[in-house]
Protein backbone atom coordinates (compact mmCIF):
# COMPACT_ATOMS: atom_id res chain seq x y z
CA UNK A 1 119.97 92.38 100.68
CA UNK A 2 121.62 95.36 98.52
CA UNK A 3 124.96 96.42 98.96
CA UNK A 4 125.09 100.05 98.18
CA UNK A 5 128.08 102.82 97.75
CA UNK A 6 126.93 106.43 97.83
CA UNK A 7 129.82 109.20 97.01
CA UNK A 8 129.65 112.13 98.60
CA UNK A 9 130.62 115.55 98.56
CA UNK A 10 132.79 115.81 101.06
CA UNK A 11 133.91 114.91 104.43
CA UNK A 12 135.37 117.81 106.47
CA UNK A 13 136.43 116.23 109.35
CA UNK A 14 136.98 112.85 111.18
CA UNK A 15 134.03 114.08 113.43
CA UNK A 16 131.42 113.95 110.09
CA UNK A 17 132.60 111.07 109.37
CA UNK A 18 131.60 109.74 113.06
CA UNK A 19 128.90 111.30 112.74
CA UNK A 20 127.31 109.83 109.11
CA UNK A 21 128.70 106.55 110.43
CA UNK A 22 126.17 107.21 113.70
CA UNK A 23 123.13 107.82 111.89
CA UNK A 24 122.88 105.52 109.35
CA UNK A 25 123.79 102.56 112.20
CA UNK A 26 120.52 103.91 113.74
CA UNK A 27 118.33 102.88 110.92
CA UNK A 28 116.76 99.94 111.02
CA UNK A 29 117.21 97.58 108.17
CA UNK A 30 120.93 98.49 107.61
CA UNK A 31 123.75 95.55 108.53
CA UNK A 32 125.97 97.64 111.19
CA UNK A 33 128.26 95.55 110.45
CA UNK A 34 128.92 96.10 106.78
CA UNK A 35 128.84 99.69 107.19
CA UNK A 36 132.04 101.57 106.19
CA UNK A 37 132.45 105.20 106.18
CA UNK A 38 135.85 106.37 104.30
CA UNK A 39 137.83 110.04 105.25
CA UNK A 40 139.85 110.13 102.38
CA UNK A 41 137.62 109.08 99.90
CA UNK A 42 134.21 110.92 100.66
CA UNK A 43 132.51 107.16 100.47
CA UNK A 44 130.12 105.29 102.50
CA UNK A 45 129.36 101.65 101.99
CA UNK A 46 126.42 99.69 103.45
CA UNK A 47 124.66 97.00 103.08
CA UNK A 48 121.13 97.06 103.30
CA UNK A 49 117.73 94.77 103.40
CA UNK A 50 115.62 96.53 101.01
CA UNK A 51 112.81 95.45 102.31
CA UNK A 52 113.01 97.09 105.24
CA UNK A 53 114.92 100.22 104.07
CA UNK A 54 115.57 101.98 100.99
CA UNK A 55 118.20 103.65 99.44
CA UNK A 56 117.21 106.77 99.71
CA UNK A 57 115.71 106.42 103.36
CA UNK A 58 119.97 106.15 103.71
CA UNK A 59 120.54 109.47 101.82
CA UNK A 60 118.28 111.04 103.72
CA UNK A 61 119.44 110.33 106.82
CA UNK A 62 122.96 111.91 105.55
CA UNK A 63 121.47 114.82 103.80
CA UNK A 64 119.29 115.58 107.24
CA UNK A 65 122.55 115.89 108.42
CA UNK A 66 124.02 118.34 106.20
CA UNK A 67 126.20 116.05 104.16
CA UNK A 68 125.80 116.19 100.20
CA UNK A 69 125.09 113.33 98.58
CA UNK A 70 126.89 113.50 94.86
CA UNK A 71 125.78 109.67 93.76
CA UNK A 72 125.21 106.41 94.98
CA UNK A 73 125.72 102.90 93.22
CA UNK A 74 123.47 100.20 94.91
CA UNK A 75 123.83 96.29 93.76
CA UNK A 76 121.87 92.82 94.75
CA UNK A 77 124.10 90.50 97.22
């Protein structure tokens, strides 16, 4: 498992961030449970079996969606 925390952009709205938080639940290999999607600080944090997904499989899913992704830090649970 990797626990990753990719900065972004921005987040507009409370929608986006509903909406971010949506997508990347949908992929498989991410814990849904671990997933965290911050407002006020542009921030999503997920863990992740990267085996099964990988970082940027995650950042695409965002960017698909029209969110920028600025950077993401990803570390070994």
């Amino acid at each position: 498992m990797q626990k990753a925390t990719i900065q972004l952009e921005t987040l507009a709205c409370p929608s986006c961030m509903q909406k971010i938080e949506g997508a990347v639940k949908a992929l498989d290999g991410v814990d849904k449970d671990s997933l965290s999607v911050s407002f006020n600080s542009s921030k999503v944090k997920v863990n992740f079996d990267d085996e099964k997904i990988s970082i940027k499989d995650i950042e695409n899913a965002i960017d698909r969606l029209g969110y920028e992704v600025k950077k993401s830090q990803v570390k070994a649970l």
